[in-house]
PDB file of N, CA and C in Angstrom:
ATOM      1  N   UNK A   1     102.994 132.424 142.548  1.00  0.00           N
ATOM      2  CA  UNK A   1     102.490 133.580 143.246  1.00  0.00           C
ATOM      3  C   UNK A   1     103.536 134.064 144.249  1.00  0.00           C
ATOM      4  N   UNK A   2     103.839 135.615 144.478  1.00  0.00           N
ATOM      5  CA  UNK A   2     104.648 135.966 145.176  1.00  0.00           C
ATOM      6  C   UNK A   2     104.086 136.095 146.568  1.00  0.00           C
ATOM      7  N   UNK A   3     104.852 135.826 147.951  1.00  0.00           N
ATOM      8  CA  UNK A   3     103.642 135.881 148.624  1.00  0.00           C
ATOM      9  C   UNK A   3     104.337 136.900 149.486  1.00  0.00           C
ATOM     10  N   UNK A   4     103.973 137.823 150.162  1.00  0.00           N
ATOM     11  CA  UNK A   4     104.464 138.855 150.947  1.00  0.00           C
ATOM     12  C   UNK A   4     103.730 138.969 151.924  1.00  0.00           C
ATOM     13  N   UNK A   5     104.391 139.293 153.359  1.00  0.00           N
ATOM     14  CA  UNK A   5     104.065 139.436 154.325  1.00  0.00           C
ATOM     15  C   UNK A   5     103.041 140.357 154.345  1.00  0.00           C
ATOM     16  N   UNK A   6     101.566 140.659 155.011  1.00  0.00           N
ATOM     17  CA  UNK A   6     100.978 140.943 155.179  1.00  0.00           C
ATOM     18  C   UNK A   6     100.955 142.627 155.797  1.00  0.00           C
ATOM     19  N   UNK A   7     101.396 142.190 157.166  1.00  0.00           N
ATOM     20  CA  UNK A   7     101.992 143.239 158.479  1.00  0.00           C
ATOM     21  C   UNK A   7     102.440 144.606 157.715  1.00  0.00           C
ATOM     22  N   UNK A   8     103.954 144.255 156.998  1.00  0.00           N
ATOM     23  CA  UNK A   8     104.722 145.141 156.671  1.00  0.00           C
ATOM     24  C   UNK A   8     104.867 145.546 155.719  1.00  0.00           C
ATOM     25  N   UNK A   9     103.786 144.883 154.509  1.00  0.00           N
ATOM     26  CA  UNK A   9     103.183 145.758 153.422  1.00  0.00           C
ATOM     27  C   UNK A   9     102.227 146.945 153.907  1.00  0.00           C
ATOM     28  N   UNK A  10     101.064 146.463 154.705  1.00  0.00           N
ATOM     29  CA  UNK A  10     100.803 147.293 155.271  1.00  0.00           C
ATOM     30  C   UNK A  10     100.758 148.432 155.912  1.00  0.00           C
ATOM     31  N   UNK A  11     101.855 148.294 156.443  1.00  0.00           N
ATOM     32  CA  UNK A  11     102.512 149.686 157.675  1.00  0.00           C
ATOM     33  C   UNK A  11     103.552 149.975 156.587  1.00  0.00           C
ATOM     34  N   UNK A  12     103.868 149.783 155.567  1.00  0.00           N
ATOM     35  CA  UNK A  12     105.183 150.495 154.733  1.00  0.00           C
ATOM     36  C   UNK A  12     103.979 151.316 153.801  1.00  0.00           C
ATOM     37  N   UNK A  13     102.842 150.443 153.254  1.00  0.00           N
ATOM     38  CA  UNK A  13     101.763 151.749 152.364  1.00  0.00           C
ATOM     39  C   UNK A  13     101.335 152.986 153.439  1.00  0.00           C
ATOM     40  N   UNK A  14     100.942 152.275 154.117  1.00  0.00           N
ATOM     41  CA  UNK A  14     100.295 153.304 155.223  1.00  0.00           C
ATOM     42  C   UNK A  14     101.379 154.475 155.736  1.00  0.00           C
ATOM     43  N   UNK A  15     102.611 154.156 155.260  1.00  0.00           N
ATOM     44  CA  UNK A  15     103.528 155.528 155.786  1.00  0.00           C
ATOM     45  C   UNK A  15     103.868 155.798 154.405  1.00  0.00           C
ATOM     46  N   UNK A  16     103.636 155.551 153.417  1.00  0.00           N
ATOM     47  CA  UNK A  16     104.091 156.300 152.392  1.00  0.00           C
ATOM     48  C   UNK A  16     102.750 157.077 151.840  1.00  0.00           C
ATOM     49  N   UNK A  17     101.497 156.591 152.175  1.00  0.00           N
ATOM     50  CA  UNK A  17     100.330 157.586 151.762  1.00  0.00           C
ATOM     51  C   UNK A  17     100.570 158.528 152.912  1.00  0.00           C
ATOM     52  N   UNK A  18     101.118 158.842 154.233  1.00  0.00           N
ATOM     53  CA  UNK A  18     100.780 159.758 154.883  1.00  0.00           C
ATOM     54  C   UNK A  18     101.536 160.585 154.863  1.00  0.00           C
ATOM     55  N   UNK A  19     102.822 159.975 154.350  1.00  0.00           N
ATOM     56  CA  UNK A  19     104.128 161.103 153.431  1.00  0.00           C
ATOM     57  C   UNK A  19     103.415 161.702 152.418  1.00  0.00           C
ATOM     58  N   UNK A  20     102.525 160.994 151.465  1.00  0.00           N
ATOM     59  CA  UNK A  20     102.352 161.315 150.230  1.00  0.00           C
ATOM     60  C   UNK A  20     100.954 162.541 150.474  1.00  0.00           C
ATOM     61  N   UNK A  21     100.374 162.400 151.388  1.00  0.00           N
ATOM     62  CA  UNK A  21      99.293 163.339 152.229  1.00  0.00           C
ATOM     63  C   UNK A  21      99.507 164.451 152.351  1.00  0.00           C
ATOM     64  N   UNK A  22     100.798 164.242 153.547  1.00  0.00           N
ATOM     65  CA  UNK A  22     101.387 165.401 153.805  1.00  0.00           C
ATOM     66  C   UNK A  22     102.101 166.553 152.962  1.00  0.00           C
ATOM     67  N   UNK A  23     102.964 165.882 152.453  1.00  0.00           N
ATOM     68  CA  UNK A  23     103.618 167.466 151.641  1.00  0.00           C
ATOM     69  C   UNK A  23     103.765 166.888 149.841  1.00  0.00           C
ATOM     70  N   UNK A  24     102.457 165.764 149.650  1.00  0.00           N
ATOM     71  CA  UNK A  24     102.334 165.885 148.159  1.00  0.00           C
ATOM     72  C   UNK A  24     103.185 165.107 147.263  1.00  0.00           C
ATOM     73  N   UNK A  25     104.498 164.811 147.854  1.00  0.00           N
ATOM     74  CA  UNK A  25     105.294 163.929 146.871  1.00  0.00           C
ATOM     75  C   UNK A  25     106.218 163.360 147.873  1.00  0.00           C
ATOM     76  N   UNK A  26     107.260 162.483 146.976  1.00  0.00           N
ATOM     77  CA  UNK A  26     107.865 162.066 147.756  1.00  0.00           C
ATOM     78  C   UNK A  26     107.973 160.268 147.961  1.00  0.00           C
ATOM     79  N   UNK A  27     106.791 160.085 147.396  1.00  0.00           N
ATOM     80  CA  UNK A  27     106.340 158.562 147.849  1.00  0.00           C
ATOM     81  C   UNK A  27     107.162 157.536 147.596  1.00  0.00           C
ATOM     82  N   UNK A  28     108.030 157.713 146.159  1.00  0.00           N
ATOM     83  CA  UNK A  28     109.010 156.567 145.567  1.00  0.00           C
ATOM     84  C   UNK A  28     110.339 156.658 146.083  1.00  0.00           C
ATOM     85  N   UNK A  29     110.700 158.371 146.899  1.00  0.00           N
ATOM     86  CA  UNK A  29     111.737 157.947 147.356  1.00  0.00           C
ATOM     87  C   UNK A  29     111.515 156.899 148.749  1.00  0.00           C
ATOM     88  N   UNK A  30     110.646 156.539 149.411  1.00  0.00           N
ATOM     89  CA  UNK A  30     110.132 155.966 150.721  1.00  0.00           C
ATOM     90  C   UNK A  30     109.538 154.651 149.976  1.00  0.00           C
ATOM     91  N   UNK A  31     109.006 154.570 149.340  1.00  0.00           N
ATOM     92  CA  UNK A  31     108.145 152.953 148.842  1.00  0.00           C
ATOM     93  C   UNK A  31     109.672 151.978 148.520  1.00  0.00           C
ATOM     94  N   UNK A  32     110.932 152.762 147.663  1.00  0.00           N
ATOM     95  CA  UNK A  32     111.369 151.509 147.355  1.00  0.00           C
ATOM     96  C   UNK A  32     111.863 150.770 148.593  1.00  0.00           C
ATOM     97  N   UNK A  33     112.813 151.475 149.182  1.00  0.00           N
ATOM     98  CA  UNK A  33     113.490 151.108 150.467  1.00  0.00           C
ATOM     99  C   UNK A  33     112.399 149.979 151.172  1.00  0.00           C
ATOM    100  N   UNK A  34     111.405 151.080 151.753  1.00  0.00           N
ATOM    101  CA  UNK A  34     110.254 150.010 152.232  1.00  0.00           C
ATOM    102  C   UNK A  34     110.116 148.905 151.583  1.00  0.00           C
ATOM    103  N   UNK A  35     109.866 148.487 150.615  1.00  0.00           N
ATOM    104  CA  UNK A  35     109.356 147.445 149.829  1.00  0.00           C
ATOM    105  C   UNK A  35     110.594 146.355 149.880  1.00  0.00           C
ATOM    106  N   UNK A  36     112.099 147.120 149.709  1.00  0.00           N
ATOM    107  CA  UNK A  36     113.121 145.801 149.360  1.00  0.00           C
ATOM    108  C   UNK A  36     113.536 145.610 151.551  1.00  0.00           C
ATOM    109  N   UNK A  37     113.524 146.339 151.780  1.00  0.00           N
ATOM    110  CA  UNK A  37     113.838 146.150 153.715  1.00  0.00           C
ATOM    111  C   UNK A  37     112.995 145.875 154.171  1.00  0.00           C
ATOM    112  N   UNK A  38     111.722 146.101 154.504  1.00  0.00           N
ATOM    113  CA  UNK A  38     110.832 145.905 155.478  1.00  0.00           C
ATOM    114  C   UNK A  38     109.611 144.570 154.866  1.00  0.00           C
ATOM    115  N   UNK A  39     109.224 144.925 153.553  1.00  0.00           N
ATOM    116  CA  UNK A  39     108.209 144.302 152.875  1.00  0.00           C
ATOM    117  C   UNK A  39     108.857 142.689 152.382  1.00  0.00           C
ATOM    118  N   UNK A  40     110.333 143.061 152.047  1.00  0.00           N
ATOM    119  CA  UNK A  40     110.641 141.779 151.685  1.00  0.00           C
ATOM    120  C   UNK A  40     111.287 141.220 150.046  1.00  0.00           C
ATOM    121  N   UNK A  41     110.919 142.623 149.279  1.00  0.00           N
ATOM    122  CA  UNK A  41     111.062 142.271 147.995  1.00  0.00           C
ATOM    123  C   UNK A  41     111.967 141.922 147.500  1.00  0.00           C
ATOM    124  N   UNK A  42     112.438 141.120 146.800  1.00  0.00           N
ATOM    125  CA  UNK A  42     113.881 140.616 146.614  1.00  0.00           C
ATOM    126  C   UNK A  42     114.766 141.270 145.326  1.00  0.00           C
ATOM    127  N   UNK A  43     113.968 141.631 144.601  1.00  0.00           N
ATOM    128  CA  UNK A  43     114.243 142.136 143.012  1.00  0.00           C
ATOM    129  C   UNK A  43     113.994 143.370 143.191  1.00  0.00           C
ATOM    130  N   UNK A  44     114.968 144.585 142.947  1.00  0.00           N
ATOM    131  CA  UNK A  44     115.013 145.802 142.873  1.00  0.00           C
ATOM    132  C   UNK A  44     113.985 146.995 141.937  1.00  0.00           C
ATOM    133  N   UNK A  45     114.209 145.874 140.810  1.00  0.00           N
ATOM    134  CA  UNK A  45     113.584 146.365 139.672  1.00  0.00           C
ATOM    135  C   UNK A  45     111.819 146.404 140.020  1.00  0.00           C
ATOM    136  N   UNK A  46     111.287 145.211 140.953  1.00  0.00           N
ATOM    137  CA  UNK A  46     109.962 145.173 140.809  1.00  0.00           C
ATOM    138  C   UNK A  46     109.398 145.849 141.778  1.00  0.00           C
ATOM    139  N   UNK A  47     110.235 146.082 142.930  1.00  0.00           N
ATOM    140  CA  UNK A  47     110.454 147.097 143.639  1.00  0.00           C
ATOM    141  C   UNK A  47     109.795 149.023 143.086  1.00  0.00           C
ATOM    142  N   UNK A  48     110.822 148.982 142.069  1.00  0.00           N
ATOM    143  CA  UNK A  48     110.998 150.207 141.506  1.00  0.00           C
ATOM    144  C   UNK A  48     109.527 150.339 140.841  1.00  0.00           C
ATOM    145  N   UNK A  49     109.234 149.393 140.260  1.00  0.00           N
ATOM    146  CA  UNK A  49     107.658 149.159 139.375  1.00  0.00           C
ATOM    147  C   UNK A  49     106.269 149.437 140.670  1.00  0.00           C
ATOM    148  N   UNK A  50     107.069 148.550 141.530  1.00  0.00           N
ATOM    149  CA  UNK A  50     105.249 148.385 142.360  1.00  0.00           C
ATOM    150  C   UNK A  50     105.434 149.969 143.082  1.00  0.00           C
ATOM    151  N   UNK A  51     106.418 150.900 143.089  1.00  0.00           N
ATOM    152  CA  UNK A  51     106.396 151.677 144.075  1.00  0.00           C
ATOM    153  C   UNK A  51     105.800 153.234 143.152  1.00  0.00           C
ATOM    154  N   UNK A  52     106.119 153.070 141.631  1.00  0.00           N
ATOM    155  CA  UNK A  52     105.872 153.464 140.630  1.00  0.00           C
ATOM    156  C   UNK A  52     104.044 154.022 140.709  1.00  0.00           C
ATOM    157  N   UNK A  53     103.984 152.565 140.463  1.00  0.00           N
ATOM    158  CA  UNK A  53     102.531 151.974 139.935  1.00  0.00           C
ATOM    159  C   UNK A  53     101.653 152.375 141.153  1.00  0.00           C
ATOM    160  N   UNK A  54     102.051 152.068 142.282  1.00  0.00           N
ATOM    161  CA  UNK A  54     101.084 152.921 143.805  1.00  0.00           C
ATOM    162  C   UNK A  54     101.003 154.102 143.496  1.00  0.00           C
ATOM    163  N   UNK A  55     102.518 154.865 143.483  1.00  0.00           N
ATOM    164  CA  UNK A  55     102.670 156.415 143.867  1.00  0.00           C
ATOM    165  C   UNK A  55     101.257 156.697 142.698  1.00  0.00           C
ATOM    166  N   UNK A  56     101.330 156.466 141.428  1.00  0.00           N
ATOM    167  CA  UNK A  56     100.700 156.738 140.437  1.00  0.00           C
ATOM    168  C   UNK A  56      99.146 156.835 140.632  1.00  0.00           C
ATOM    169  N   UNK A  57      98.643 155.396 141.198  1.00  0.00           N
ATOM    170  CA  UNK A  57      97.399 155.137 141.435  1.00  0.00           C
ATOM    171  C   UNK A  57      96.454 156.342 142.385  1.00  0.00           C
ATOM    172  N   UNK A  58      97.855 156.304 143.692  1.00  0.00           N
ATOM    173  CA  UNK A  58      97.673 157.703 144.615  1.00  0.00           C
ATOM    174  C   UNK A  58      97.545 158.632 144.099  1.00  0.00           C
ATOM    175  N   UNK A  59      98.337 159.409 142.979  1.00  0.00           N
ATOM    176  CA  UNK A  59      97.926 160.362 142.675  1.00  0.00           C
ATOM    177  C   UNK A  59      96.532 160.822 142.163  1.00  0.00           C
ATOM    178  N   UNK A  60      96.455 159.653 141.304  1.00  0.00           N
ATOM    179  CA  UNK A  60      94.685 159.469 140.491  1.00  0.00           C
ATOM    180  C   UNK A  60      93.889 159.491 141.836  1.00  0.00           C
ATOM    181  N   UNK A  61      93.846 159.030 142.455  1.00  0.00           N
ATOM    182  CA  UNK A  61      93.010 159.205 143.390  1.00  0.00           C
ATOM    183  C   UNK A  61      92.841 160.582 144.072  1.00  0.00           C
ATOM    184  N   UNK A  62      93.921 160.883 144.065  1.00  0.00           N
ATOM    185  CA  UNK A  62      93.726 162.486 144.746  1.00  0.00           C
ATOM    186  C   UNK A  62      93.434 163.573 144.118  1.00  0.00           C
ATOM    187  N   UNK A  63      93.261 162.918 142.965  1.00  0.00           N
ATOM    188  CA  UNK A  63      93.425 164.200 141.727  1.00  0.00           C
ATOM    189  C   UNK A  63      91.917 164.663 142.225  1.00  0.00           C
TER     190      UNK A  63
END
């Protein structure tokens, strides 16, 4: 199991939905960074996937 800090998953979603709020897109250029600097992620690639797979989910939701 991967285990990731709690805190700064947190506050890195929470600023990329309020990017993603605000002017609609945008989210994957802000999720990866977040995710490999602040969140912790070590692998780029899964990075690129989980930031993917949110932005995506967000959208469904807003649709």
């Amino acid at each position: 199991m991967i285990e990731t800090p709690l805190l700064p998953a947190l506050a890195s979603g929470s600023l990329v939905g309020l990017v993603l709020g605000l002017i609609g897109g945008g989210g994957s250029i802000l999720a990866v960074p977040l995710l490999i600097y602040a969140v912790g992620v070590r692998n780029p690639h899964v990075a690129i996937g989980t930031s993917a797979f949110a932005v995506a989910v967000n959208a469904l939701a807003g649709w």
